[in-house]
Protein backbone atom coordinates (compact mmCIF):
# COMPACT_ATOMS: atom_id res chain seq x y z
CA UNK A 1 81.77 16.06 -37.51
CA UNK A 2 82.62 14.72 -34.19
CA UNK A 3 83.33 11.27 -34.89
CA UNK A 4 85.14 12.65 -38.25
CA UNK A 5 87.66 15.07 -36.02
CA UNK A 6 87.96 12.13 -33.60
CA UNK A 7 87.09 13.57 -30.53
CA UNK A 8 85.00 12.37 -27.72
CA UNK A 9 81.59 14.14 -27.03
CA UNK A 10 83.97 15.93 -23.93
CA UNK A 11 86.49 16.86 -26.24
CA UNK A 12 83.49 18.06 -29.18
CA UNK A 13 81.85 20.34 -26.41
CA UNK A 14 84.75 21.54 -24.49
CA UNK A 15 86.24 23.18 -28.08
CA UNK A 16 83.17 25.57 -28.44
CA UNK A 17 82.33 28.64 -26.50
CA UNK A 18 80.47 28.18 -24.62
CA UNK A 19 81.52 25.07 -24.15
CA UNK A 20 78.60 22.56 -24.69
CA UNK A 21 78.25 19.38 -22.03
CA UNK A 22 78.63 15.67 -23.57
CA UNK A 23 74.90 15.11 -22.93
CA UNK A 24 74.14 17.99 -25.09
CA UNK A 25 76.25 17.23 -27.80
CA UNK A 26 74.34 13.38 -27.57
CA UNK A 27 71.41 15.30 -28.42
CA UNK A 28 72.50 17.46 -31.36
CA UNK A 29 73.50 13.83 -32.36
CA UNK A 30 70.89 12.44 -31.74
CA UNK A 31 68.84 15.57 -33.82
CA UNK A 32 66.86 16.28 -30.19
CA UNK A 33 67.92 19.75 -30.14
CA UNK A 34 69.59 22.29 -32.85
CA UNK A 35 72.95 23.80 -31.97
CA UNK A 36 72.76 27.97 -31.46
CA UNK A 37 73.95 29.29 -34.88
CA UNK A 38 77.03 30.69 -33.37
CA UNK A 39 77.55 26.74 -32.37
CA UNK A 40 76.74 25.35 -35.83
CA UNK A 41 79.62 28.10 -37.16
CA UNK A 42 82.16 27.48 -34.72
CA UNK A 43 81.09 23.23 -35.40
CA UNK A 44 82.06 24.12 -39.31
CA UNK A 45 85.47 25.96 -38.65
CA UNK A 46 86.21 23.12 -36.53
CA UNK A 47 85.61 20.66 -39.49
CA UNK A 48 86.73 22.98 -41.90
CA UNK A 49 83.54 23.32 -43.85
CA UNK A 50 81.54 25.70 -44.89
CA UNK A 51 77.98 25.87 -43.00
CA UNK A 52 76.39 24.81 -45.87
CA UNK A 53 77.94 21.56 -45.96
CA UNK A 54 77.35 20.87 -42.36
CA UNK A 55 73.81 21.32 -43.26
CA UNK A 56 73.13 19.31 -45.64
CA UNK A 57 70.90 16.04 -45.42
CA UNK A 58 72.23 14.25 -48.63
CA UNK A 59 75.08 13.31 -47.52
């Protein structure tokens, strides 16, 4: 979604509250750690996608 909107990883993390470090957001990336749900959400309204899309692994 990141590389979709355009932003760099500062950018990404600085948009949701709290705001998430770029190191952190290299890990979601990198599937090392899962986002908080209230992330994930506020990762699909940014995108503007439904959290079932974000979550799915056919893509």
């Amino acid at each position: 979604m990141r590389a979709r909107l355009q932003l760099s990883k500062f950018e990404f993390g600085a948009r949701l509250s709290p705001a998430l470090p770029p190191e952190m957001i290299q890990e979601i990336e990198a599937n090392q750690i899962i986002p908080t749900l209230e992330h994930l959400i506020q990762i699909a309204d940014l995108g503007k996608v439904t959290l079932d899309w974000l979550l799915r692994y056919d893509r």
